[in-house]
PDB file of N, CA and C in Angstrom:
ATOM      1  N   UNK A   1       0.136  -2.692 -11.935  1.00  0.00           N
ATOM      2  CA  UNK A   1       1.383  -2.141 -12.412  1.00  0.00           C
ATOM      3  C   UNK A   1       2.177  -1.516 -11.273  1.00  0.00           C
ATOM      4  N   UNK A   2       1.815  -0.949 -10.143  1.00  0.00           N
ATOM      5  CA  UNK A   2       1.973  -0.323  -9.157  1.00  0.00           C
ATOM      6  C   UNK A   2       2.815  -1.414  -8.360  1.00  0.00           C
ATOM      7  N   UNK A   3       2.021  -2.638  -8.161  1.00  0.00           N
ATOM      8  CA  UNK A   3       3.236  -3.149  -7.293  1.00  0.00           C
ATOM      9  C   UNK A   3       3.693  -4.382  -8.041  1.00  0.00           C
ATOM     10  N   UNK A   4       3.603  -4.572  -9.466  1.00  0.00           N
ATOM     11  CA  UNK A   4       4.480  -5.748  -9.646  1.00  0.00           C
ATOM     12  C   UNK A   4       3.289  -6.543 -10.485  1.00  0.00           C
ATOM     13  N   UNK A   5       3.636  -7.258 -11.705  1.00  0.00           N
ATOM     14  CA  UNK A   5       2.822  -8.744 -11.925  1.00  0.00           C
ATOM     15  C   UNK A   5       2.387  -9.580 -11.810  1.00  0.00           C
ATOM     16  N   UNK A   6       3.949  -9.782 -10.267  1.00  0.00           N
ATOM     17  CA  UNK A   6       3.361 -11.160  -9.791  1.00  0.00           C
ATOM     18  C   UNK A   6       1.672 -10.987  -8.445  1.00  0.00           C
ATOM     19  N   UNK A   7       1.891  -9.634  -8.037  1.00  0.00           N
ATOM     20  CA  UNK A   7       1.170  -9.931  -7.445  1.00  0.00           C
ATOM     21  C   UNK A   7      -0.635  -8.969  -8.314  1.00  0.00           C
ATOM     22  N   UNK A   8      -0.567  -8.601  -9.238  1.00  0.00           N
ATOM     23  CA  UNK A   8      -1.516  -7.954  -9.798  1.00  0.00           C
ATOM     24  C   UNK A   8      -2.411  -9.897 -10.442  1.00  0.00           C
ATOM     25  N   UNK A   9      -1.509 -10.577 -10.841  1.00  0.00           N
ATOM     26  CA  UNK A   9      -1.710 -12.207 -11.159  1.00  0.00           C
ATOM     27  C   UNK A   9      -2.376 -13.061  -9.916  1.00  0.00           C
ATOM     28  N   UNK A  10      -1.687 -12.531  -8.860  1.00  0.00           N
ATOM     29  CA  UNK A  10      -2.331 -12.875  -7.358  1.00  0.00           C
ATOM     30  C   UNK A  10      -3.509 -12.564  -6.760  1.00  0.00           C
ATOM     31  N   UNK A  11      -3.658 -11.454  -7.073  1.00  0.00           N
ATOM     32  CA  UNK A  11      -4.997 -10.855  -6.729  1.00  0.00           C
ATOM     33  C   UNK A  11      -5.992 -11.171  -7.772  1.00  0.00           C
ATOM     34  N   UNK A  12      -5.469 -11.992  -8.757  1.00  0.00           N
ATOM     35  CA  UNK A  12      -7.169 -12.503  -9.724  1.00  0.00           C
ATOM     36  C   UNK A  12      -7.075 -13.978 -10.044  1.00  0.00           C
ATOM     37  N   UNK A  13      -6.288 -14.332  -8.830  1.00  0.00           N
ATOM     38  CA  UNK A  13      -6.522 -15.509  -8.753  1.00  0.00           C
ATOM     39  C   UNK A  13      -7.474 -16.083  -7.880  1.00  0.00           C
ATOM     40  N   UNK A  14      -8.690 -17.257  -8.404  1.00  0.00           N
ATOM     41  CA  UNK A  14      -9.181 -17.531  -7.523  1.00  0.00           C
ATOM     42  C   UNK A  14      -9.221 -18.663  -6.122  1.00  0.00           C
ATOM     43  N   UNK A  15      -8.069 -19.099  -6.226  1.00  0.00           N
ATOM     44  CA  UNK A  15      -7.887 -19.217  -4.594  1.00  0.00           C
ATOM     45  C   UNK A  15      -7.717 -17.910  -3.662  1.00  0.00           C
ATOM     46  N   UNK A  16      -8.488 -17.979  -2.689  1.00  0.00           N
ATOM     47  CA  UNK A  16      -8.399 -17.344  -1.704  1.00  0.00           C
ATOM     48  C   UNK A  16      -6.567 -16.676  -0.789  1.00  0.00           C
ATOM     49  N   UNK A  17      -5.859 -18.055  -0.748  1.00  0.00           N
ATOM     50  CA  UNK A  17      -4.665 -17.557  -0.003  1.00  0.00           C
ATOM     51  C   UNK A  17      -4.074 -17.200  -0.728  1.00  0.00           C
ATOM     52  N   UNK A  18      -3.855 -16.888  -2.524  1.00  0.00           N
ATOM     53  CA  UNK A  18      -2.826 -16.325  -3.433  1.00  0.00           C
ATOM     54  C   UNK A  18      -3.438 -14.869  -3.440  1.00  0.00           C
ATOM     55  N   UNK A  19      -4.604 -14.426  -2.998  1.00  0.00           N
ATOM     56  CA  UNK A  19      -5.163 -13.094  -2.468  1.00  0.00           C
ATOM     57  C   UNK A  19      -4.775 -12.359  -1.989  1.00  0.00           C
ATOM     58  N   UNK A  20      -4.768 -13.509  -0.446  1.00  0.00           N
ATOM     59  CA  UNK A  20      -4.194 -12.913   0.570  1.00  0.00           C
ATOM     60  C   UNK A  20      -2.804 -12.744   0.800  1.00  0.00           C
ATOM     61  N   UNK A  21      -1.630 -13.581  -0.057  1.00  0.00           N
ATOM     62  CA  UNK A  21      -0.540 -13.323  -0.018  1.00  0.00           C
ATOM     63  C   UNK A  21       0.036 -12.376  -0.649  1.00  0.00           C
ATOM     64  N   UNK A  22      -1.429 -11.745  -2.012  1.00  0.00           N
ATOM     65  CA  UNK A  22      -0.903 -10.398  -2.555  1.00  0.00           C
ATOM     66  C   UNK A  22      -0.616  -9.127  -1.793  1.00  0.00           C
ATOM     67  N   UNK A  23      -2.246  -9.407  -1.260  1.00  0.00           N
ATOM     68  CA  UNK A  23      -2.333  -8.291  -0.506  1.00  0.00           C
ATOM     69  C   UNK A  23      -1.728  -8.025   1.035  1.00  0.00           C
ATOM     70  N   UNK A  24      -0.749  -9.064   1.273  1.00  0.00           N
ATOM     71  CA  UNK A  24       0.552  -9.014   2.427  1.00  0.00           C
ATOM     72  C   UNK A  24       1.369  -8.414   1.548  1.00  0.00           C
ATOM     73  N   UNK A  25       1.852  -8.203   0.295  1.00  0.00           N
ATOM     74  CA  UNK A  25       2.952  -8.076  -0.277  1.00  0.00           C
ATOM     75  C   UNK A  25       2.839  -6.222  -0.508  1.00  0.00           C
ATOM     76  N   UNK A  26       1.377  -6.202  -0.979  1.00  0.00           N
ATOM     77  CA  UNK A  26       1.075  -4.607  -1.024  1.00  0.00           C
ATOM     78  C   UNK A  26       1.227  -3.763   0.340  1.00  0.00           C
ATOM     79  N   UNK A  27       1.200  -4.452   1.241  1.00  0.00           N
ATOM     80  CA  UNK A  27       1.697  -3.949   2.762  1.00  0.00           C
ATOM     81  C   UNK A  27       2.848  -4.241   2.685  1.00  0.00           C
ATOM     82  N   UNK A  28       3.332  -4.788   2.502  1.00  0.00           N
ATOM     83  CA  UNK A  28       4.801  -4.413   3.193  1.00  0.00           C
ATOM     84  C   UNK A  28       5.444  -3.408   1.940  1.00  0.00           C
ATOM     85  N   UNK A  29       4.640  -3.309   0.481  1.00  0.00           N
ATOM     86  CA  UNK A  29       5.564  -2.709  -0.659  1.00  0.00           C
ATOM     87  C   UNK A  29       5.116  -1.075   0.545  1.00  0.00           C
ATOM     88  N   UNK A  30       4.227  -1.102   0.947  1.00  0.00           N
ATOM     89  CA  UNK A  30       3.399   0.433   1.572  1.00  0.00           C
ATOM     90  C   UNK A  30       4.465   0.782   3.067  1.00  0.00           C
ATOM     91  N   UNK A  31       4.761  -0.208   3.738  1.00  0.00           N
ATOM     92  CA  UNK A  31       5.725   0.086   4.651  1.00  0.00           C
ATOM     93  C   UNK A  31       6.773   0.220   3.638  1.00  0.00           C
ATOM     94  N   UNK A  32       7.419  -0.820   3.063  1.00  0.00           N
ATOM     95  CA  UNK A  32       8.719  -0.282   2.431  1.00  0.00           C
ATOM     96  C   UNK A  32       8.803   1.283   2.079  1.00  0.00           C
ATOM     97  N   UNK A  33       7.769   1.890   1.713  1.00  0.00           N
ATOM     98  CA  UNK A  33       7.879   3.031   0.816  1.00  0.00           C
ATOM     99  C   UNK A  33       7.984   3.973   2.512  1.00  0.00           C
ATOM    100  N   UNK A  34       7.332   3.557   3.143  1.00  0.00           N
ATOM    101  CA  UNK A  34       7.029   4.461   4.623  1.00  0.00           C
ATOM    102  C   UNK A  34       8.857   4.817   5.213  1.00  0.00           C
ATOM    103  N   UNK A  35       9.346   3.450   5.093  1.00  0.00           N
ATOM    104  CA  UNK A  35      10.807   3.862   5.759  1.00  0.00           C
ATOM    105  C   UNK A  35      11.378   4.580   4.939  1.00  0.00           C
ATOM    106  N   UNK A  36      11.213   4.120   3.077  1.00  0.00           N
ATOM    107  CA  UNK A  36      12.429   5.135   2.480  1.00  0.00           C
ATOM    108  C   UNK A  36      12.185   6.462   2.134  1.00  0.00           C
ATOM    109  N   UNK A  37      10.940   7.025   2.706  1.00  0.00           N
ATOM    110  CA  UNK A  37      10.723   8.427   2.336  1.00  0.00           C
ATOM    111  C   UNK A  37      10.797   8.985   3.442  1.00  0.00           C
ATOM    112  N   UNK A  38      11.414   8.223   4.622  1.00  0.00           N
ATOM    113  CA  UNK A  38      11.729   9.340   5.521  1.00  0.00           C
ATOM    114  C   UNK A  38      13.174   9.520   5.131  1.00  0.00           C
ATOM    115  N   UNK A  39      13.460  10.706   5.606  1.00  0.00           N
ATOM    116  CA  UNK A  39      15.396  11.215   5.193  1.00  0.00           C
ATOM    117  C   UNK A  39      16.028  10.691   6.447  1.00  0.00           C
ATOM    118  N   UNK A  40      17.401  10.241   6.214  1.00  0.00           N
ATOM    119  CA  UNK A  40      18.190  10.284   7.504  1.00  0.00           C
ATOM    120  C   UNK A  40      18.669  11.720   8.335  1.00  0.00           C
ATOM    121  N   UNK A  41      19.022  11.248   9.293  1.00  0.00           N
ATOM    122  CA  UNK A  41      19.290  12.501  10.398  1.00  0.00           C
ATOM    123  C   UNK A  41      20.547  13.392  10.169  1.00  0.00           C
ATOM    124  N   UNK A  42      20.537  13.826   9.731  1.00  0.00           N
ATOM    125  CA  UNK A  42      21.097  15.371   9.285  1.00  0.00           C
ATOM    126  C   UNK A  42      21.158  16.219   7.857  1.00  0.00           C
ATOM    127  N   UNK A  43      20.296  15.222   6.973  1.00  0.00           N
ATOM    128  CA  UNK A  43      19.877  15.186   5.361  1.00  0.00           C
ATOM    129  C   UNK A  43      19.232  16.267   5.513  1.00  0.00           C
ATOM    130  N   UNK A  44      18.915  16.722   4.169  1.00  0.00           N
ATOM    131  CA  UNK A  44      18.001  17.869   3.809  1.00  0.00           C
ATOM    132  C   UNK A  44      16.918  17.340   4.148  1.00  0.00           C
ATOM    133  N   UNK A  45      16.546  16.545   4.149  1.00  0.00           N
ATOM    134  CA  UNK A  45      14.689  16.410   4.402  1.00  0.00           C
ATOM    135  C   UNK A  45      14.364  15.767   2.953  1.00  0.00           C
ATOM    136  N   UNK A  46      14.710  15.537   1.833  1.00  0.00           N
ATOM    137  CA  UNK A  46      14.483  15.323   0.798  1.00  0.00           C
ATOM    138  C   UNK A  46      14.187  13.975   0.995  1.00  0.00           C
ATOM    139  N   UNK A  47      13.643  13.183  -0.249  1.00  0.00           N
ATOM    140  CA  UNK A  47      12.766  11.628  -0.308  1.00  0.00           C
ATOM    141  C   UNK A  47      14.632  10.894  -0.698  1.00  0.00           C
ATOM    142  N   UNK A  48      15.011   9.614  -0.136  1.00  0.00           N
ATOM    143  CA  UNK A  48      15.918   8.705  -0.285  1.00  0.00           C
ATOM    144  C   UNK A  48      15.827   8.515  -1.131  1.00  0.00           C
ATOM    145  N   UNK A  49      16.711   7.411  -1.843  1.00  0.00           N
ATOM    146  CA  UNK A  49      16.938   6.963  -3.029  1.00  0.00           C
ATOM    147  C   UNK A  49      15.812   5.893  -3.833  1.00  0.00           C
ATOM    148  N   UNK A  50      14.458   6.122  -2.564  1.00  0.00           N
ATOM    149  CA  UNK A  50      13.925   4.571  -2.679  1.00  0.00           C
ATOM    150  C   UNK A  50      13.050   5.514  -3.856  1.00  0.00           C
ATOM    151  N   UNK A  51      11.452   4.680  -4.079  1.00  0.00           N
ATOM    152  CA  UNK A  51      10.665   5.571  -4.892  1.00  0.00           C
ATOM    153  C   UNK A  51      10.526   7.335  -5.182  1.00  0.00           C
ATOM    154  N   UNK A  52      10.235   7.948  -5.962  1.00  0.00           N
ATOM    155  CA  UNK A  52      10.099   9.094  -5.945  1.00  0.00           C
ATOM    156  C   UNK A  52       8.231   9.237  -5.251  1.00  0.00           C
ATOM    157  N   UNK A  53       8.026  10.439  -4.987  1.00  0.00           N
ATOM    158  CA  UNK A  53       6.716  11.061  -4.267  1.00  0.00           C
ATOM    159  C   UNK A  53       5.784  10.733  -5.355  1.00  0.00           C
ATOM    160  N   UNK A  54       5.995  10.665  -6.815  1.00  0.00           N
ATOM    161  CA  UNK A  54       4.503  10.320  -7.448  1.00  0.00           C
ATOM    162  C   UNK A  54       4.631   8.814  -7.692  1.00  0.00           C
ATOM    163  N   UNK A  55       5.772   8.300  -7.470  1.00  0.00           N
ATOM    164  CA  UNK A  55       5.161   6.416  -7.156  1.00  0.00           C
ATOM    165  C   UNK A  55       4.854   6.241  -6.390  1.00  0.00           C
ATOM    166  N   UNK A  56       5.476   6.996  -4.871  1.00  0.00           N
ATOM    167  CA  UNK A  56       4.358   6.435  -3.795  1.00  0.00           C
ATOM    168  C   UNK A  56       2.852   7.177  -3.719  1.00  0.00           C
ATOM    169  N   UNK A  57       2.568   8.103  -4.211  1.00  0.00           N
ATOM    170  CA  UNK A  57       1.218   8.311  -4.615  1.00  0.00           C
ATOM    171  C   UNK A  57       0.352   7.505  -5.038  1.00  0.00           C
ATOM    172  N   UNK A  58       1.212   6.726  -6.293  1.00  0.00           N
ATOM    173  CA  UNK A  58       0.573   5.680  -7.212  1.00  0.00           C
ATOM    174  C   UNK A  58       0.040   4.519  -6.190  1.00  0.00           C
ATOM    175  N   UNK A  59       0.985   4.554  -5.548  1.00  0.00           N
ATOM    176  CA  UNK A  59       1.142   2.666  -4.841  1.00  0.00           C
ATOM    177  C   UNK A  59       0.301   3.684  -3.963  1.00  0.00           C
ATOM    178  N   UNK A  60       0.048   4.269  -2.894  1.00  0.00           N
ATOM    179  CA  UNK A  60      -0.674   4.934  -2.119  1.00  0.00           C
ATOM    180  C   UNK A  60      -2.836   4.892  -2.777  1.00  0.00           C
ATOM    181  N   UNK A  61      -2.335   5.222  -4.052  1.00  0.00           N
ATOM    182  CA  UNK A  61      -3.592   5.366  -4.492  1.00  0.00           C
ATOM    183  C   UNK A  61      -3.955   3.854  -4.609  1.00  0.00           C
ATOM    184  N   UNK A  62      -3.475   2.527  -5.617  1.00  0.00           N
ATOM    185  CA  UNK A  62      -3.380   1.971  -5.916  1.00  0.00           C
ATOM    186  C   UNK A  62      -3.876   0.955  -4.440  1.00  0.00           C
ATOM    187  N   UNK A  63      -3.330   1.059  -3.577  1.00  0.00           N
ATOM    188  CA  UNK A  63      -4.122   0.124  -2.244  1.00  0.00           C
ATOM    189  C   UNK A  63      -5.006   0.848  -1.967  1.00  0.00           C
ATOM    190  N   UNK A  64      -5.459   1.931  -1.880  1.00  0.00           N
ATOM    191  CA  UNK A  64      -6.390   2.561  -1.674  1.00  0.00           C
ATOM    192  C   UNK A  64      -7.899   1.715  -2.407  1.00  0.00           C
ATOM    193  N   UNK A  65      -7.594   1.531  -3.660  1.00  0.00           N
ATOM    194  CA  UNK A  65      -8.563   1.066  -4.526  1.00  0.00           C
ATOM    195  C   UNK A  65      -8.350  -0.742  -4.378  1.00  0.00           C
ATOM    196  N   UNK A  66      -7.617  -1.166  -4.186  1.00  0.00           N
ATOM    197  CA  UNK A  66      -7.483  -2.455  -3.712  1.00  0.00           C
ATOM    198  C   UNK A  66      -8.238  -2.787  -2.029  1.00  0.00           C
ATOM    199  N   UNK A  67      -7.989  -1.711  -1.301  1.00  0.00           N
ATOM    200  CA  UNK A  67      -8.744  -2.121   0.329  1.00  0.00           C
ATOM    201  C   UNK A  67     -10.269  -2.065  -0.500  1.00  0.00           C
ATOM    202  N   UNK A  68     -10.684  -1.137  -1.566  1.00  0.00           N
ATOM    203  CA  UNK A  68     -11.898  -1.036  -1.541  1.00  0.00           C
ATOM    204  C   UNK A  68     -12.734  -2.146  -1.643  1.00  0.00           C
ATOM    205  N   UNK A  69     -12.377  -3.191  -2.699  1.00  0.00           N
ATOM    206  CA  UNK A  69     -12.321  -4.336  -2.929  1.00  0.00           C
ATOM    207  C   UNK A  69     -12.375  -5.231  -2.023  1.00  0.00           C
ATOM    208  N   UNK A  70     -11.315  -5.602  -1.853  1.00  0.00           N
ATOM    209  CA  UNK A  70     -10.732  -6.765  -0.394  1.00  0.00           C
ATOM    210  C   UNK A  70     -11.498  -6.399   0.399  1.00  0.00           C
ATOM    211  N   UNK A  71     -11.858  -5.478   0.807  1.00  0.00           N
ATOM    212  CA  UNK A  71     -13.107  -5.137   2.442  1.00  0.00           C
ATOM    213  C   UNK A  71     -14.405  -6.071   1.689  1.00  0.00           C
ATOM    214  N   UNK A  72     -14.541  -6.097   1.259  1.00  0.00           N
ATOM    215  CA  UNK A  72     -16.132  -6.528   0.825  1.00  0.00           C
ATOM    216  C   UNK A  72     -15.929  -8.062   0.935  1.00  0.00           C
ATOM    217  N   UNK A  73     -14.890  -8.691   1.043  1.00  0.00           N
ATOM    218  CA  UNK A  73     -14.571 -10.029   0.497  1.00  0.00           C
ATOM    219  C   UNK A  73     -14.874 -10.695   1.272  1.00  0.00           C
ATOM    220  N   UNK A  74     -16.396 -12.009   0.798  1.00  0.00           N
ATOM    221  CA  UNK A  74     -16.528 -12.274   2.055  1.00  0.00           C
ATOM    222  C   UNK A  74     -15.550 -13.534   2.591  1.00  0.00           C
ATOM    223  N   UNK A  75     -14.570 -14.208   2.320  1.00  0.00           N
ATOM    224  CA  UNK A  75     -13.818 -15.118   3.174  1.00  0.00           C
ATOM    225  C   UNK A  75     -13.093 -14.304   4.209  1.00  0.00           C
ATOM    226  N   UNK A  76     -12.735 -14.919   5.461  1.00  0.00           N
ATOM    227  CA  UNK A  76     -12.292 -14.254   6.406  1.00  0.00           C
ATOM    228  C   UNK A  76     -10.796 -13.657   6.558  1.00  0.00           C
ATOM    229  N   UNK A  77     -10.289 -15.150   6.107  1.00  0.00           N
ATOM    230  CA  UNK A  77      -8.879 -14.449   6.239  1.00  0.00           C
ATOM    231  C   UNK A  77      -8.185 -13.406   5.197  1.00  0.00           C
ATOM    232  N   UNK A  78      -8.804 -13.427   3.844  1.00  0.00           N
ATOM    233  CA  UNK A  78      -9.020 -12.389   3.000  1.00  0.00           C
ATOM    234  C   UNK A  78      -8.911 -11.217   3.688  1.00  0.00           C
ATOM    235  N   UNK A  79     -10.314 -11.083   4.627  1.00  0.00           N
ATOM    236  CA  UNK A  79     -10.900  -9.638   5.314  1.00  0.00           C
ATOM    237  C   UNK A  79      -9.863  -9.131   5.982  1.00  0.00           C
ATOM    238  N   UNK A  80      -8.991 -10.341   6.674  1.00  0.00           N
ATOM    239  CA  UNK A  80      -8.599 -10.030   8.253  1.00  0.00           C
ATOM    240  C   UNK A  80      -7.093  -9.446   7.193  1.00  0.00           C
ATOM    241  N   UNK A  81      -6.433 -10.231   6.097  1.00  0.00           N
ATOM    242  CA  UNK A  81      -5.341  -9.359   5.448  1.00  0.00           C
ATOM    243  C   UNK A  81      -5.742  -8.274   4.864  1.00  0.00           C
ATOM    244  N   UNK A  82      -6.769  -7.648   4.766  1.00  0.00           N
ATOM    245  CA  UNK A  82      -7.156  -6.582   3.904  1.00  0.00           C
ATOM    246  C   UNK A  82      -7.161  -5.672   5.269  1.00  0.00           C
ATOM    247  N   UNK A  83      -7.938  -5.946   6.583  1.00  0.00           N
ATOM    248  CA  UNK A  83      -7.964  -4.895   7.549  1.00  0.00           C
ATOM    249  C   UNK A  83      -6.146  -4.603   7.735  1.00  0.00           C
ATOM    250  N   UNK A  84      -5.284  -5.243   7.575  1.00  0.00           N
ATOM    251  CA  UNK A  84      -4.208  -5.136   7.897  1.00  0.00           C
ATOM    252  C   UNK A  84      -3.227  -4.055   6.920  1.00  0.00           C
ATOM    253  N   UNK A  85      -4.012  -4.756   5.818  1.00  0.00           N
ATOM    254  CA  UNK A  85      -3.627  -3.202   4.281  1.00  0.00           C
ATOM    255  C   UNK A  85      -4.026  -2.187   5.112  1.00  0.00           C
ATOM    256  N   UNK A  86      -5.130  -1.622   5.138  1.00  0.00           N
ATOM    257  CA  UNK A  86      -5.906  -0.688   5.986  1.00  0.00           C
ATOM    258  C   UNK A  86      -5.002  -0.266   7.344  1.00  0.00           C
ATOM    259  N   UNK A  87      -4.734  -0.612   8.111  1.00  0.00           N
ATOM    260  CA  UNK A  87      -3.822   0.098   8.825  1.00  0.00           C
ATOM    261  C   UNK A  87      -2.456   0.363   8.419  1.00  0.00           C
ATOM    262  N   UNK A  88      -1.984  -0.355   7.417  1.00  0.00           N
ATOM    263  CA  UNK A  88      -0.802   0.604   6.571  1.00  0.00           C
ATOM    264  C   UNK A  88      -1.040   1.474   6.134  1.00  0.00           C
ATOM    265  N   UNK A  89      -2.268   1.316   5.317  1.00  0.00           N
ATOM    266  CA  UNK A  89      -1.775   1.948   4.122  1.00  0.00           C
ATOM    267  C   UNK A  89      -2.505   3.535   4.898  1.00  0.00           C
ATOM    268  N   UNK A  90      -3.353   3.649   6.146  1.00  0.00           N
ATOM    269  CA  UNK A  90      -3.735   4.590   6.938  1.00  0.00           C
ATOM    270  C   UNK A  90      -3.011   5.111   8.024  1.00  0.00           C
ATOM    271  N   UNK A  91      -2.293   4.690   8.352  1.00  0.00           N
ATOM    272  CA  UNK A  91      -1.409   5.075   9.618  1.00  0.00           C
ATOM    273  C   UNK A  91      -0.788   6.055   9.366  1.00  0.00           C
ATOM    274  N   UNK A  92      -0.524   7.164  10.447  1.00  0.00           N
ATOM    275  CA  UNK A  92      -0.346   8.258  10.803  1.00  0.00           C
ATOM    276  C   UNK A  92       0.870   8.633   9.460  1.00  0.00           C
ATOM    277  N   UNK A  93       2.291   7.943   9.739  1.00  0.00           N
ATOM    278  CA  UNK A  93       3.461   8.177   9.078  1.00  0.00           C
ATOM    279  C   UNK A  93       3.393   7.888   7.851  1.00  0.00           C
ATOM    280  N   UNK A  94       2.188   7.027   6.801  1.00  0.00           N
ATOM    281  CA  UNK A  94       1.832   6.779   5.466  1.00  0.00           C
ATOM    282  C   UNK A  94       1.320   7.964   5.352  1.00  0.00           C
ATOM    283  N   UNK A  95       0.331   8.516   5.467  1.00  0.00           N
ATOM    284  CA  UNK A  95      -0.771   9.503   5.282  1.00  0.00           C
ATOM    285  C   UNK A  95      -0.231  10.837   5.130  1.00  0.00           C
ATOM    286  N   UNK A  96       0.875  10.815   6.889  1.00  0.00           N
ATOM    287  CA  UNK A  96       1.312  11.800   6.383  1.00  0.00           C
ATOM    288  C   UNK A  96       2.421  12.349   5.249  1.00  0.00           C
ATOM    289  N   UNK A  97       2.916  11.668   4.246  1.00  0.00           N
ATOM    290  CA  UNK A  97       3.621  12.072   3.465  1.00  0.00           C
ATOM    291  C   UNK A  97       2.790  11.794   2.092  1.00  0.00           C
ATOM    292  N   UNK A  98       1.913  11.964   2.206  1.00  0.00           N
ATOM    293  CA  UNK A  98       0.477  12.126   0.618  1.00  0.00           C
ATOM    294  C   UNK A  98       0.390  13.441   0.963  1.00  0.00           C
ATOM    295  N   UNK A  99       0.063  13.824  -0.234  1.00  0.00           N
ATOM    296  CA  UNK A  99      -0.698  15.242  -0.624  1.00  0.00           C
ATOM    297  C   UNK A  99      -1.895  15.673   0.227  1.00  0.00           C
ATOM    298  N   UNK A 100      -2.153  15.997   0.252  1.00  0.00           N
ATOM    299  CA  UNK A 100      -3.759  16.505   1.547  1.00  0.00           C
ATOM    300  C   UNK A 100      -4.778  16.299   0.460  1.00  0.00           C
ATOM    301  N   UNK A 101      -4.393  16.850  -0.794  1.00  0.00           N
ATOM    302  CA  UNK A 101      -6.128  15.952  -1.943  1.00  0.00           C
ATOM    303  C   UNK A 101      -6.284  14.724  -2.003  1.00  0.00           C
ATOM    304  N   UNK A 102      -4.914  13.862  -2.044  1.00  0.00           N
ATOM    305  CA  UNK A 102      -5.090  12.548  -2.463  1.00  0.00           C
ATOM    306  C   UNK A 102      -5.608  11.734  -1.153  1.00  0.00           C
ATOM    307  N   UNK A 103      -5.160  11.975  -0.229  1.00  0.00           N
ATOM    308  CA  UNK A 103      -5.904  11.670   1.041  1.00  0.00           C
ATOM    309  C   UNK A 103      -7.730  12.015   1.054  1.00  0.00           C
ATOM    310  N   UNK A 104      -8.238  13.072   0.999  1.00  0.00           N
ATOM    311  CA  UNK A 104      -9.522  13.737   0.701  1.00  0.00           C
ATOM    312  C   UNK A 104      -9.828  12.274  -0.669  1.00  0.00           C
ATOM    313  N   UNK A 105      -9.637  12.329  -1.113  1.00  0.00           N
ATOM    314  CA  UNK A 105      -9.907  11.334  -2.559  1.00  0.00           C
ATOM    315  C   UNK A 105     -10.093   9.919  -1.984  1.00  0.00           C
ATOM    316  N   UNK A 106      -9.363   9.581  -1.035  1.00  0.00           N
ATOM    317  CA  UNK A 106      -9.265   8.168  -0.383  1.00  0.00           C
ATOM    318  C   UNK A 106     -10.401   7.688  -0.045  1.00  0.00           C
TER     319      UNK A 106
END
């Protein structure tokens, strides 16, 4: 529900590359959210017009529990798009705009 049908349909599909093209799509929905919650330069600091702070929680949590998955998977290129979730959805400028529990929870 977090990122969409088409790709929640993708990820239980069993070919392998409709997997991996979900879980490209959950990275970039995780960057998307990364650029629009930063504010522009002279704004209050407040979140843009893009998601609010408890959808990107959701979608935050939501790959969280999807890398858990995808890591275990044994085809490769599966793995190698799932390590790539994993540095989104972990990188410094994601992380830091989560809550400090929901991170601890990760």
């Amino acid at each position: 529900e977090a990122f969409g049908q088409m790709v929640a349909a993708s990820l239980q599909n069993s070919k392998w590359d409709k997997r991996a093209q979900a879980l490209k799509a959950v990275s970039s929905v995780l960057k998307g959210l990364e650029v629009q919650g930063r504010a522009p330069p002279g704004s209050t600091g407040a979140l843009g017009k893009g998601l609010r702070l408890h959808d990107r929680t959701v979608c935050w949590r939501t790959g969280c529990l999807l890398l858990n998955l995808a890591l275990r998977d044994k085809v490769i290129p599966l793995r190698l798009a799932a390590l790539e979730l994993f540095l989104d959805t972990f990188s410094n400028s994601a992380v830091g705009g989560m809550p400090q529990a929901e991170v601890r929870l990760a």
